[in-house]
C-alpha atoms as a PDB file:
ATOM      1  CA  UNK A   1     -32.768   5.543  73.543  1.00  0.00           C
ATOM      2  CA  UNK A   2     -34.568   2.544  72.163  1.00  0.00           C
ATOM      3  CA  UNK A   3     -33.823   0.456  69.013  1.00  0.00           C
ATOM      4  CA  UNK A   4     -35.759   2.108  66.111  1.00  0.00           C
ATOM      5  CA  UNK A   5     -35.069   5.525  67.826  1.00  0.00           C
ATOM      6  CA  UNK A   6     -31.493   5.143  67.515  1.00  0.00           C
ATOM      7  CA  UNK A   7     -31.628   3.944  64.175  1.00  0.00           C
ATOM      8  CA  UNK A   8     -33.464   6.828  63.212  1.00  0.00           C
ATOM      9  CA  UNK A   9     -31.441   9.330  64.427  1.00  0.00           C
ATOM     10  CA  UNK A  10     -28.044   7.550  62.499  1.00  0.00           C
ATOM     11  CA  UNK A  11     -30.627   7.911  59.861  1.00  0.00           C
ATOM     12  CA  UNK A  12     -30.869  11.708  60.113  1.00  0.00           C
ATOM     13  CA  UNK A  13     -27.284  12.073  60.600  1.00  0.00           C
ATOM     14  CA  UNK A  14     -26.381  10.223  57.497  1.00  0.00           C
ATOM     15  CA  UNK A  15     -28.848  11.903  55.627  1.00  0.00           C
ATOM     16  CA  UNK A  16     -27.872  15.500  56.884  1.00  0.00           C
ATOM     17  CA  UNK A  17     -26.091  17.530  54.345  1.00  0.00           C
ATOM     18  CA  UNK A  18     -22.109  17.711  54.133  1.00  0.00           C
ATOM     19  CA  UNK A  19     -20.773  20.741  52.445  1.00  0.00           C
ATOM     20  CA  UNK A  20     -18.029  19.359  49.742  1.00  0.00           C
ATOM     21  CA  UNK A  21     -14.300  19.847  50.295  1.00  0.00           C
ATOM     22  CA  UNK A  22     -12.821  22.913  48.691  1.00  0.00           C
ATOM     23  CA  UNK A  23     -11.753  22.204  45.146  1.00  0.00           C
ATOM     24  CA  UNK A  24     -13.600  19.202  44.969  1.00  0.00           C
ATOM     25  CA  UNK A  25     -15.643  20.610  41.476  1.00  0.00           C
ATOM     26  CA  UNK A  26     -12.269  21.069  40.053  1.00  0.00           C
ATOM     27  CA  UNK A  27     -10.939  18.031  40.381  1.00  0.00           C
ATOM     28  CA  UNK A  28     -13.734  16.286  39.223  1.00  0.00           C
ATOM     29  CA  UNK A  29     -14.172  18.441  36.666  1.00  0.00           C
ATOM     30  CA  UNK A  30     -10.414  17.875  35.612  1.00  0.00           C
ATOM     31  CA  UNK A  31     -10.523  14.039  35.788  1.00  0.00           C
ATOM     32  CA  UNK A  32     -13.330  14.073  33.399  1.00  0.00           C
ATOM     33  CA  UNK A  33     -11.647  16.666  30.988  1.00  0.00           C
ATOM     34  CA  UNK A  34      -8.482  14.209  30.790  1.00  0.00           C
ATOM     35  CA  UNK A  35     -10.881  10.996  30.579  1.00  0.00           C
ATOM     36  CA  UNK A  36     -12.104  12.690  27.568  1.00  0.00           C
ATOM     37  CA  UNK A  37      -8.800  14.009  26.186  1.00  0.00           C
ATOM     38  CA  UNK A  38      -7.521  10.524  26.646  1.00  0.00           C
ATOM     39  CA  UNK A  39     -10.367   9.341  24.745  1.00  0.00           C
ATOM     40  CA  UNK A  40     -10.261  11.845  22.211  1.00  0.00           C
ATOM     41  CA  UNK A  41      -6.550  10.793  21.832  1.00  0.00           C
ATOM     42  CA  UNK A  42      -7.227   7.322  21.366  1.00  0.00           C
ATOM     43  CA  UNK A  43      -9.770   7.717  18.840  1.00  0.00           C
ATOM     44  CA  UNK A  44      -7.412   9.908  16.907  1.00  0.00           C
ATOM     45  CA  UNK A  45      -4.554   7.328  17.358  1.00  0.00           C
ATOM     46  CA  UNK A  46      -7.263   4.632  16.307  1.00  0.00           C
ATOM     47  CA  UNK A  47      -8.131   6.425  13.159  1.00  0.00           C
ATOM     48  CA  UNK A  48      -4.612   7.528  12.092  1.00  0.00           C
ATOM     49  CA  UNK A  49      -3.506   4.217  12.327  1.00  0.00           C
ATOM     50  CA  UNK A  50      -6.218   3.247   9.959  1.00  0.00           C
ATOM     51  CA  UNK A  51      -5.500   5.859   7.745  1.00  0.00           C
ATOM     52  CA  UNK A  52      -1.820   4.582   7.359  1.00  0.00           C
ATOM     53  CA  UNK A  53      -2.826   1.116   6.872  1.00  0.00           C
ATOM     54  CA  UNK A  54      -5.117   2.420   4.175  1.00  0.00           C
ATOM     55  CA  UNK A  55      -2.296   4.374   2.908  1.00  0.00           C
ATOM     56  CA  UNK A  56       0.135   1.209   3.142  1.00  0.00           C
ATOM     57  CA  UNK A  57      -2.431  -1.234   1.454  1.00  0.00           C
ATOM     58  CA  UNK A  58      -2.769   1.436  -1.682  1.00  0.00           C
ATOM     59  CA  UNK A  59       1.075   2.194  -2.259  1.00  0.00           C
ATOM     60  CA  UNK A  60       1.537  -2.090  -2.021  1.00  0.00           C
ATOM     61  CA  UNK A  61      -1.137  -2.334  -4.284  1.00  0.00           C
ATOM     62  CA  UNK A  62       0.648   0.690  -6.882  1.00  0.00           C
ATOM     63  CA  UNK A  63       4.343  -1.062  -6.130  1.00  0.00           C
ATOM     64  CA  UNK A  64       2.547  -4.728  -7.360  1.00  0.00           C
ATOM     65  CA  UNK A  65       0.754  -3.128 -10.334  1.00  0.00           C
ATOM     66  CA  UNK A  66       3.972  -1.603 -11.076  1.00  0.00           C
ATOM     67  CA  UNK A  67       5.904  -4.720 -11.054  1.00  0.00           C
ATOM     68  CA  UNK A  68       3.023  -6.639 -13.011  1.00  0.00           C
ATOM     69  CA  UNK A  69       3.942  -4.480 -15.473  1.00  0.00           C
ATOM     70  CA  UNK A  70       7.670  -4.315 -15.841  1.00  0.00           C
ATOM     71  CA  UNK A  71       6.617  -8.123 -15.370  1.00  0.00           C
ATOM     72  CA  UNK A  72       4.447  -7.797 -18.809  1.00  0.00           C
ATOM     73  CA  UNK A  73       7.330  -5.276 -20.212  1.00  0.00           C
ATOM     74  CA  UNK A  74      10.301  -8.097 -19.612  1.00  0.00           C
ATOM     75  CA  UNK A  75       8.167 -10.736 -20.613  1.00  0.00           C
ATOM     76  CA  UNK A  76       7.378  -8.729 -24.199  1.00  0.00           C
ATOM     77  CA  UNK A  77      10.680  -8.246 -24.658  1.00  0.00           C
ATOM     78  CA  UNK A  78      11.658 -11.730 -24.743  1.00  0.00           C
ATOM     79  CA  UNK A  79       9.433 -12.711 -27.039  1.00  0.00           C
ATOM     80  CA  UNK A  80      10.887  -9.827 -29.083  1.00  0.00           C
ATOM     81  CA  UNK A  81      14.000 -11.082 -28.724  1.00  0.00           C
ATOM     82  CA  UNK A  82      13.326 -14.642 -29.703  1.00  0.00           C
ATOM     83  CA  UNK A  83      11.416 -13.679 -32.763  1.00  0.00           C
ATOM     84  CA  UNK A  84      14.644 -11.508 -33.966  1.00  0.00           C
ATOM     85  CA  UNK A  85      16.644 -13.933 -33.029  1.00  0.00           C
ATOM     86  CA  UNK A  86      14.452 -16.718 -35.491  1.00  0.00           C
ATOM     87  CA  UNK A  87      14.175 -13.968 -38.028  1.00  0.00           C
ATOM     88  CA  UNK A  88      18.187 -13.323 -38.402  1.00  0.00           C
ATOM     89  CA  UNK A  89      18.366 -17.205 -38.517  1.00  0.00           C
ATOM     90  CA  UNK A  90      15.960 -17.552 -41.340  1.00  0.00           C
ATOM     91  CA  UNK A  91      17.659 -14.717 -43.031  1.00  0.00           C
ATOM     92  CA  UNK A  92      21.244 -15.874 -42.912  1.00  0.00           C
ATOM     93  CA  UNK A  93      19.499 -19.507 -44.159  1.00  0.00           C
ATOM     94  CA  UNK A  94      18.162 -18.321 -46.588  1.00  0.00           C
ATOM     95  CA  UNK A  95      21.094 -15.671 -48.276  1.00  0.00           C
ATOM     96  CA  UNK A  96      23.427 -18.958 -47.794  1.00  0.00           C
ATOM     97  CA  UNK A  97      21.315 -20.784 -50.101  1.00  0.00           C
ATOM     98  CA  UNK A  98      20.911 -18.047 -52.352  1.00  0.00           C
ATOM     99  CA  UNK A  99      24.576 -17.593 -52.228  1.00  0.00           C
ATOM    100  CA  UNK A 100      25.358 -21.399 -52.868  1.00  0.00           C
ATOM    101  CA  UNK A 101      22.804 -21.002 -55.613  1.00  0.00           C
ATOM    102  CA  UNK A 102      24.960 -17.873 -57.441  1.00  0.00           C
ATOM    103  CA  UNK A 103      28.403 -19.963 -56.997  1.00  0.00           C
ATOM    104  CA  UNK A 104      26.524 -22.807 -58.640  1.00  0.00           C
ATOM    105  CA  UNK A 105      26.198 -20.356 -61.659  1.00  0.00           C
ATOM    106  CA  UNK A 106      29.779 -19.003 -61.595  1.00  0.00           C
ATOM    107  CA  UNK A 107      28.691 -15.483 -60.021  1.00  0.00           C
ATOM    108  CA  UNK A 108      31.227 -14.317 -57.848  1.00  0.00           C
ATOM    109  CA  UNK A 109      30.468 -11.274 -56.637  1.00  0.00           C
ATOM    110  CA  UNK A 110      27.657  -8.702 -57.166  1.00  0.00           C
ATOM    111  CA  UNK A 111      27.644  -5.280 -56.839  1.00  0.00           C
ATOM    112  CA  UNK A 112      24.992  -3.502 -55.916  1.00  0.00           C
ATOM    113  CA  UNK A 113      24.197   0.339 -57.038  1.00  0.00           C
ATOM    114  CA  UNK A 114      21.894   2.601 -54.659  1.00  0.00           C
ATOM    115  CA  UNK A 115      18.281   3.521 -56.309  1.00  0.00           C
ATOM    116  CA  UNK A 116      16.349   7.161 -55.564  1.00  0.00           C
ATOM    117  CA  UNK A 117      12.711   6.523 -54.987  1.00  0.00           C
END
């Protein structure tokens, strides 16, 4: 057999049909069912955990509104404070110089009657 007569009968050869194992659908058709499953699995994975950084980034932001405002609600209450605490000041000031002023007249005492509106 010559040269380009061989090579054309490895040519027919490799072109002649081959009947496919037994089970060989199966398997492919399973590997591609659990390339997919894995895939679907990773996309769910993906978008829960973008769901529960969503979910983490919303109850931060409620927790640091929420401390903004006891922030605020402290804050308001100091300033409450303070201005009571000035007020009672200027208050017992200002009975002490009333008081001073009564003694200065001889008033010792005063007594003081309840009125109905």
């Amino acid at each position: 057999m010559s040269g380009p007569e061989r090579f054309e009968e490895q040519l027919r050869e490799s072109l002649r049909r081959v009947e496919a194992p037994a089970g060989l659908e199966q398997r492919i058709l399973a590997r591609v069912e659990a390339k997919a499953a894995a895939k679907r699995s990773f996309t769910q994975r993906r978008w829960l955990a973008m769901a529960a950084s969503v979910a983490l980034v919303v109850s931060a932001g409620g927790y640091g509104l929420h401390w903004r405002q006891e922030q605020i609600r402290e804050q308001q209450a100091a300033e409450a404070r303070e201005k009571l605490i000035y007020a009672l000041r200027l208050t017992s000031q200002q009975v002490s110089k009333v008081e001073g002023q009564l003694r200065a007249i001889g008033v010792q005492r005063i007594d003081l009657m309840e009125v109905s509106q």
